[in-house]
C-alpha atoms as a PDB file:
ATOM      1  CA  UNK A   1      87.912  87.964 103.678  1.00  0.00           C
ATOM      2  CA  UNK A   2      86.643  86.889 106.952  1.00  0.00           C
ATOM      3  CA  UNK A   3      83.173  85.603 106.763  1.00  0.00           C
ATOM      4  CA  UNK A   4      80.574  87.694 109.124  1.00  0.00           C
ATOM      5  CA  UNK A   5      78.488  90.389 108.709  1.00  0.00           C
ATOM      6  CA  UNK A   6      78.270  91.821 105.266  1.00  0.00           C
ATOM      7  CA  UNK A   7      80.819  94.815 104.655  1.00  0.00           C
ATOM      8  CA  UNK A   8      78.377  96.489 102.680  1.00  0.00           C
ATOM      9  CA  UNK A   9      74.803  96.986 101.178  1.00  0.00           C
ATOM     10  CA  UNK A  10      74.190  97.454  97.478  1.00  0.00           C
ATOM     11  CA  UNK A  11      71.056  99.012  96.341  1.00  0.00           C
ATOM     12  CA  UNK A  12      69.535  98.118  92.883  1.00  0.00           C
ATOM     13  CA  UNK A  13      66.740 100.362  91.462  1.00  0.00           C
ATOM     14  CA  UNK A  14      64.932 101.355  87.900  1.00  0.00           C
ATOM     15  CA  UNK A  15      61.679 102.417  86.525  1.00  0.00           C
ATOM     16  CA  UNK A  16      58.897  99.872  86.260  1.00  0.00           C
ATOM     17  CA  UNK A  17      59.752  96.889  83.569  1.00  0.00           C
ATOM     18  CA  UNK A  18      63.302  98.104  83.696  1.00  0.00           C
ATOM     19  CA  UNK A  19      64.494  94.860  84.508  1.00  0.00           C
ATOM     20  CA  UNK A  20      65.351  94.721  88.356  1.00  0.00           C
ATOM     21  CA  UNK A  21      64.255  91.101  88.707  1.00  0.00           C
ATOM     22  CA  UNK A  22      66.536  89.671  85.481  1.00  0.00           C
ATOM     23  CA  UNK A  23      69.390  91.668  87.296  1.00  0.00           C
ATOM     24  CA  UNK A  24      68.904  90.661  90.928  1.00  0.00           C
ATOM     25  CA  UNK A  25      69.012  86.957  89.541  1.00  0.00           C
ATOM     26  CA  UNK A  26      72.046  87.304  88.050  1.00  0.00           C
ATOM     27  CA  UNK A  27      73.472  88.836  91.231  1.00  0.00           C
ATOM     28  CA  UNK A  28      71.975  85.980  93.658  1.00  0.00           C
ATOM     29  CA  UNK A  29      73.925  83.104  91.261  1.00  0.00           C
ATOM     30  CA  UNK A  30      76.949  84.744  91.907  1.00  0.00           C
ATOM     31  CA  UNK A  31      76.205  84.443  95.386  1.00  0.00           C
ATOM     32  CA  UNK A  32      74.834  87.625  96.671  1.00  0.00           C
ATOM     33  CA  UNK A  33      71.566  87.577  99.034  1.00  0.00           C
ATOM     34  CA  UNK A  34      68.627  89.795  97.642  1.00  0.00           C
ATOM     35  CA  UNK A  35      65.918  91.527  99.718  1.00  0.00           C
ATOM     36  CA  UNK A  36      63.735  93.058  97.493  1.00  0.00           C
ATOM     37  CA  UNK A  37      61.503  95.918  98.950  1.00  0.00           C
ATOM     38  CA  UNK A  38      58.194  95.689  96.993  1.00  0.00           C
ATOM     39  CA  UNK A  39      56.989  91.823  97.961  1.00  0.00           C
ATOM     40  CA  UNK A  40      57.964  92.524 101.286  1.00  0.00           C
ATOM     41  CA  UNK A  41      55.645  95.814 101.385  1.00  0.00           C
ATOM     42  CA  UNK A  42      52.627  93.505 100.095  1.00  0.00           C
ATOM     43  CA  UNK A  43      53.558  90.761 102.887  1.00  0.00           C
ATOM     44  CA  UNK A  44      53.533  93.321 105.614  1.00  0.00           C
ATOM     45  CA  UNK A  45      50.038  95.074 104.163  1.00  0.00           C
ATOM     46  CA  UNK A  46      48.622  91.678 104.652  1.00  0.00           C
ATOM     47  CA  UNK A  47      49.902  90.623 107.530  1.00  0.00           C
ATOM     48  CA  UNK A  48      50.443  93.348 109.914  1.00  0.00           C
ATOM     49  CA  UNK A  49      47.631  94.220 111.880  1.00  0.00           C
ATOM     50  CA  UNK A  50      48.513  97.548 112.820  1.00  0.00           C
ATOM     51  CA  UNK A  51      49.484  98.128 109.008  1.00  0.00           C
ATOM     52  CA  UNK A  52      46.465  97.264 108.069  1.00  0.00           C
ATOM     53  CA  UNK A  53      44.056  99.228 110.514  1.00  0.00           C
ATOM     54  CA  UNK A  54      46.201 102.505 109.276  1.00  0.00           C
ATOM     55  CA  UNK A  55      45.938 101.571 105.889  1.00  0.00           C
ATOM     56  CA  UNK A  56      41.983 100.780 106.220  1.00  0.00           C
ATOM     57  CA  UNK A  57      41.613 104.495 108.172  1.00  0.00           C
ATOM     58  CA  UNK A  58      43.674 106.078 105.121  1.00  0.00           C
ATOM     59  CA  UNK A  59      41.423 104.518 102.585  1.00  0.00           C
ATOM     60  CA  UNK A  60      38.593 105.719 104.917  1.00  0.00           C
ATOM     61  CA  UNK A  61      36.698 102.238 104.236  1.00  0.00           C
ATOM     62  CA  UNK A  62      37.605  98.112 104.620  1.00  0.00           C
ATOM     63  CA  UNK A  63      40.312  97.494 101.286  1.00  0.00           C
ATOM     64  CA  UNK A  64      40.579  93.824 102.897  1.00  0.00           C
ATOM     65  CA  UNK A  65      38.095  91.849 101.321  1.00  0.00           C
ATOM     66  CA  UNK A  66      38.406  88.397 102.971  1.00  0.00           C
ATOM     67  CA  UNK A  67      40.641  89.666 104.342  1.00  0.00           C
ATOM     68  CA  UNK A  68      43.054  90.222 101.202  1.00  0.00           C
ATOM     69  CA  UNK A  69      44.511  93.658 100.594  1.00  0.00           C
ATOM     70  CA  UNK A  70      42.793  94.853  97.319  1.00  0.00           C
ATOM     71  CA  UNK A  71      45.575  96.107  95.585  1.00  0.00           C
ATOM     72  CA  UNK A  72      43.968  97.295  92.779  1.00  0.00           C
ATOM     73  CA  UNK A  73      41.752  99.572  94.762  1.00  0.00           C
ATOM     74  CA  UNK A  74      44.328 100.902  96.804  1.00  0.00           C
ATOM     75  CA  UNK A  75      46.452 101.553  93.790  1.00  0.00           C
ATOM     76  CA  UNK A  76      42.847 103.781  92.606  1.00  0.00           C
ATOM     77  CA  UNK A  77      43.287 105.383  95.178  1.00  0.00           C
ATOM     78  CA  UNK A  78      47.052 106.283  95.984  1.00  0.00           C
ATOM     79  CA  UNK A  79      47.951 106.976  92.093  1.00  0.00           C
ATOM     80  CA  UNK A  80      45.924 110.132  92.069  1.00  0.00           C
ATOM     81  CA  UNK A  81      46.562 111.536  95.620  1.00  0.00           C
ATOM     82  CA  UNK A  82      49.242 112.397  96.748  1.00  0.00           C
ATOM     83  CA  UNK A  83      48.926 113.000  99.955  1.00  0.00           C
ATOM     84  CA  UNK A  84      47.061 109.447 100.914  1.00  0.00           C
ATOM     85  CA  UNK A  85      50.382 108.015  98.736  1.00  0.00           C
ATOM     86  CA  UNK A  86      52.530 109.830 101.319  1.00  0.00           C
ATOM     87  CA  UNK A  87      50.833 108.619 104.348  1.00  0.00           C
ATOM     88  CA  UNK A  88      50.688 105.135 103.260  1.00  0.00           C
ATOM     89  CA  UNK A  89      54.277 105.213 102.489  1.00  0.00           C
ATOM     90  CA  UNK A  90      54.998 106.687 106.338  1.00  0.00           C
ATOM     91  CA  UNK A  91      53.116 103.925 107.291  1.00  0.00           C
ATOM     92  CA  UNK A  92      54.413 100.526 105.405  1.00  0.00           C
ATOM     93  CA  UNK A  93      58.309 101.805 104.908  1.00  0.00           C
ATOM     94  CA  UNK A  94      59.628 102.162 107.868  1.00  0.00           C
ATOM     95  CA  UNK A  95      58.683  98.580 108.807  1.00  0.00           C
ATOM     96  CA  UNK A  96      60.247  97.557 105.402  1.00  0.00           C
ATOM     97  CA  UNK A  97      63.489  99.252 106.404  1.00  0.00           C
ATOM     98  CA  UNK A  98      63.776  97.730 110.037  1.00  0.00           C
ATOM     99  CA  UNK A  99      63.074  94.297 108.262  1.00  0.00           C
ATOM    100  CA  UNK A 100      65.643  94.616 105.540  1.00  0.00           C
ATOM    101  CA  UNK A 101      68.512  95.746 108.202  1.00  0.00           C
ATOM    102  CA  UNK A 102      67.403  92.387 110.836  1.00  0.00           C
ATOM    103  CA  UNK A 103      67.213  90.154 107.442  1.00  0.00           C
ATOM    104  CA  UNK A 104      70.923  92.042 106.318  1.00  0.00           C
ATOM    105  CA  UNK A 105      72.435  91.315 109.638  1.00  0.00           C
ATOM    106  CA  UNK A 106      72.472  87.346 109.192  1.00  0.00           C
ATOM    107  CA  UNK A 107      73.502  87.289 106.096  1.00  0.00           C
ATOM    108  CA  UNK A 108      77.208  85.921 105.482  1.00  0.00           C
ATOM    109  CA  UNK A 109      77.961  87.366 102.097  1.00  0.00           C
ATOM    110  CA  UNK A 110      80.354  90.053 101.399  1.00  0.00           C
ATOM    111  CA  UNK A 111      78.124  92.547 100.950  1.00  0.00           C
ATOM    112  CA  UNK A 112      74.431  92.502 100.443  1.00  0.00           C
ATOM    113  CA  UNK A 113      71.630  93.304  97.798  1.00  0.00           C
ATOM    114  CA  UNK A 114      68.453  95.927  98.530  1.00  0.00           C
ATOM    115  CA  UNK A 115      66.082  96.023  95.609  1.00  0.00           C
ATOM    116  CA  UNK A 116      63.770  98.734  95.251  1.00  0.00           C
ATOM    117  CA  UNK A 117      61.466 100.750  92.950  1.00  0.00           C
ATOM    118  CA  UNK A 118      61.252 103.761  94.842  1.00  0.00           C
ATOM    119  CA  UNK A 119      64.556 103.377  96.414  1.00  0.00           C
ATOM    120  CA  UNK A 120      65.538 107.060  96.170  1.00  0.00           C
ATOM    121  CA  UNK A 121      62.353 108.182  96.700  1.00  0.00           C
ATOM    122  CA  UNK A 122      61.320 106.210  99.679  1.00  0.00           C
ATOM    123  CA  UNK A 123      64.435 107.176 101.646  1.00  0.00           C
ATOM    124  CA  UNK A 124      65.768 103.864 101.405  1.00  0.00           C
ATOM    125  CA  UNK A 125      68.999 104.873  99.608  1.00  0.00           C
ATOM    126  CA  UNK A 126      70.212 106.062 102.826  1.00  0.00           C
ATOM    127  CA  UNK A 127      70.577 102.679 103.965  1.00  0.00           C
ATOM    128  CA  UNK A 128      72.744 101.714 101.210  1.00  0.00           C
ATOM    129  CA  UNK A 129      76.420 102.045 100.195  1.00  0.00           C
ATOM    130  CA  UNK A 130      76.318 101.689  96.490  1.00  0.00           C
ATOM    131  CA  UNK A 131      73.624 102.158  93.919  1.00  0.00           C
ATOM    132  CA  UNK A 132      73.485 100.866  90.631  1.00  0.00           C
ATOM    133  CA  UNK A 133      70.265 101.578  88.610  1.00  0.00           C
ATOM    134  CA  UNK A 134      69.186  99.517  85.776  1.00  0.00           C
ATOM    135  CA  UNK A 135      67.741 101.573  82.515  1.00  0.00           C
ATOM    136  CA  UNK A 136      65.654 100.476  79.359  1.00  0.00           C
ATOM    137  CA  UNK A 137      64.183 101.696  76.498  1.00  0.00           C
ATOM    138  CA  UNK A 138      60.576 103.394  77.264  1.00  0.00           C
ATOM    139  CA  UNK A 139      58.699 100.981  74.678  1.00  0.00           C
ATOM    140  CA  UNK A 140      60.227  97.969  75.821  1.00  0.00           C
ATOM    141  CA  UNK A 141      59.298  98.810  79.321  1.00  0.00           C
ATOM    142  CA  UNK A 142      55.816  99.339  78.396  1.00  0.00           C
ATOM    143  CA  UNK A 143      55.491  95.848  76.389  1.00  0.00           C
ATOM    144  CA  UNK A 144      57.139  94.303  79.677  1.00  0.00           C
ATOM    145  CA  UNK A 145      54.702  95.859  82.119  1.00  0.00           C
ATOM    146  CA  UNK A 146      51.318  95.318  80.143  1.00  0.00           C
ATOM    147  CA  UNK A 147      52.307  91.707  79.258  1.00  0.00           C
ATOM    148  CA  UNK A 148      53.314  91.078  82.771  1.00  0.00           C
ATOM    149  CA  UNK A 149      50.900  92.719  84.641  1.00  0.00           C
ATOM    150  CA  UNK A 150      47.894  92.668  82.253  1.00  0.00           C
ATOM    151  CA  UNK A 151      48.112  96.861  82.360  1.00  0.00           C
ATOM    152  CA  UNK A 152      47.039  99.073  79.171  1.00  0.00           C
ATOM    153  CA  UNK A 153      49.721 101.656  78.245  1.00  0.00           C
ATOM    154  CA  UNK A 154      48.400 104.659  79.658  1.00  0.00           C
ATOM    155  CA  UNK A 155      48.469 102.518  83.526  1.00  0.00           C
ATOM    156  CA  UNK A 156      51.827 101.490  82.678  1.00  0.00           C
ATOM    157  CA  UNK A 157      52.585 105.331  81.752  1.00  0.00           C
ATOM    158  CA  UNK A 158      50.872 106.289  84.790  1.00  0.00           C
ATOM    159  CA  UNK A 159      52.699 104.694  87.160  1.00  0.00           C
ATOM    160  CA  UNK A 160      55.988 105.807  85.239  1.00  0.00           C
ATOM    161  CA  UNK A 161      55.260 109.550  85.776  1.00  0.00           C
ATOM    162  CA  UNK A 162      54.489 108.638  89.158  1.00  0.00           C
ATOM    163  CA  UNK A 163      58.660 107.515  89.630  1.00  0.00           C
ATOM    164  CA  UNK A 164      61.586 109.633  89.675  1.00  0.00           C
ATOM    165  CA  UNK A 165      63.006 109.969  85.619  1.00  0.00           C
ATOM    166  CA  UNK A 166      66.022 107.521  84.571  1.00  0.00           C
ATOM    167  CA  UNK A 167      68.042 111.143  84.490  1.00  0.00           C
ATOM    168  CA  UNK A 168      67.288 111.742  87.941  1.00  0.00           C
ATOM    169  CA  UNK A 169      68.321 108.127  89.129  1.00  0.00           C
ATOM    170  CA  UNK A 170      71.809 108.202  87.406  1.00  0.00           C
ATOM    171  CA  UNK A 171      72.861 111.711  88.891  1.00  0.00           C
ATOM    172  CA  UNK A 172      72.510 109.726  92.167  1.00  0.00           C
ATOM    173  CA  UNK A 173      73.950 106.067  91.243  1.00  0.00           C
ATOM    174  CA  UNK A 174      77.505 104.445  91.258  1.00  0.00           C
ATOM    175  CA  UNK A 175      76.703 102.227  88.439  1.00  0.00           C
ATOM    176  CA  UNK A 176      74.364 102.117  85.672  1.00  0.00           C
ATOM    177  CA  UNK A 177      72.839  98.256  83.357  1.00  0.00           C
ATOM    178  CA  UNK A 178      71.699  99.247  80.761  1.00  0.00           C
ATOM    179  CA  UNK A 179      68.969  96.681  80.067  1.00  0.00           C
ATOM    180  CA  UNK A 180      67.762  96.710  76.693  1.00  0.00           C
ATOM    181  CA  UNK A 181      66.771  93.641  74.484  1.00  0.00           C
ATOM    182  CA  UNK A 182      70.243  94.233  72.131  1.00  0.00           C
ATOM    183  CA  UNK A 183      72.826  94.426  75.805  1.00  0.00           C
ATOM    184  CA  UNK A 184      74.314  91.907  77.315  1.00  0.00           C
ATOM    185  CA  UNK A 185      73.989  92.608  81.307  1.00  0.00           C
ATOM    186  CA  UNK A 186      75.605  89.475  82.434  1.00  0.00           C
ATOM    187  CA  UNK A 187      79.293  91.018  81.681  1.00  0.00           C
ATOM    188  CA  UNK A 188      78.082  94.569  83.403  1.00  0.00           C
ATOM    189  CA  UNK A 189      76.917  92.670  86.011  1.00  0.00           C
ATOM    190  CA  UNK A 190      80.066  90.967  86.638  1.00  0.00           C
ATOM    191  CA  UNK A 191      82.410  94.041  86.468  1.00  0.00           C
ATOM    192  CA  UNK A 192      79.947  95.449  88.985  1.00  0.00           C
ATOM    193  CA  UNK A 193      80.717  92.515  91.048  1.00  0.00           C
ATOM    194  CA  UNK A 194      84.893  92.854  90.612  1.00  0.00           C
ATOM    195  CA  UNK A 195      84.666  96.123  91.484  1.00  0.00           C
ATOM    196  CA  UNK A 196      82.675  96.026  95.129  1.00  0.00           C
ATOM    197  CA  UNK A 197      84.581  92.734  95.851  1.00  0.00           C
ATOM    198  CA  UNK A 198      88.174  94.421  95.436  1.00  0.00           C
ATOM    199  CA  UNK A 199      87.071  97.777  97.109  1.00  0.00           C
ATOM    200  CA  UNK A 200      86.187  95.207  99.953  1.00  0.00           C
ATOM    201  CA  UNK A 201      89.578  93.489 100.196  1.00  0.00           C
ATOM    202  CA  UNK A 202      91.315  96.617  99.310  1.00  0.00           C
END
């Protein structure tokens, strides 16, 4: 294949403590680029100006203490309101988007890597070819999340009802990891690989 532009754009999602990180690695040491959605959301909430005006007038009061977006206070108060969760999300995605299509056009890879939580949900998935969408166990994504993020269960279970339901992901996806503690995702991983390689040089 000729290098240039990548051919095509790969979206990874799953539930919270599904495993998208473990999985994204895996794809980056066999040489695919990853953009992943959520850091990039944080870096633009505390670095774009504009961003953070709107997202101060949603709030209706200053959620940059020195400065630094609060994230725990804005996460009070988008978890329980829909509406201000909708308006932040017009807000930061868009910019997300028209950064992950600048970073995908200088990339050199066959195809490239979009990981996101909320990929169907944000509207995101129409800027993808391919989904695959990474599963787990419910209790092993609960131990993930409060270990990792210091959460108790019902947060962690809040924020899961707050996402679309594994069903509801894998109606929409090409491929499914499933990524509990007993599977091996390496192999999955690889087939994955095979497969959008030879449908490129097909």
């Amino acid at each position: 294949m000729v290098q240039g532009k990548p051919e095509m754009k790969l979206g990874i999602t799953g539930g919270i403590g599904s495993g998208k990180t473990s999985v994204c690695r895996v794809f980056n040491v066999l040489g695919i680029p990853v953009f992943s959605a959520d850091p990039e959301a944080q870096k633009i909430m505390n670095e774009n100006k504009a961003i953070k005006k709107g997202i101060n007038e949603i709030a209706g009061k200053n959620i940059y203490p020195h400065g630094k977006l609060d994230r725990m206070e804005l996460a009070s108060l988008i978890f329980n309101d829909a509406e201000r969760l909708k308006k932040v999300n017009a807000l930061v995605h868009p910019v997300v988007f028209g950064n992950f299509i600048k970073w995908a056009e200088k990339q050199t890879a066959p195809y490239v890597i979009m990981e996101a939580a909320i990929l169907f949900e944000s509207g995101a998935s129409k800027l993808v070819d391919r989904v695959a969408t990474i599963v787990a166990p419910l209790e092993e994504r609960i131990s993930r999340v409060t270990f990792r993020n210091m959460l108790t269960r019902e947060q962690v279970m809040d924020r899961i009802r707050n996402q679309m339901t594994d069903e509801e992901r894998i109606k929409r996806s090409d491929y499914i990891i499933n990524n509990s503690e007993n599977e091996m995702i390496i192999p999955v991983i690889i087939k994955i690989n095979e497969d959008i390689l030879t449908h490129l040089n097909a």
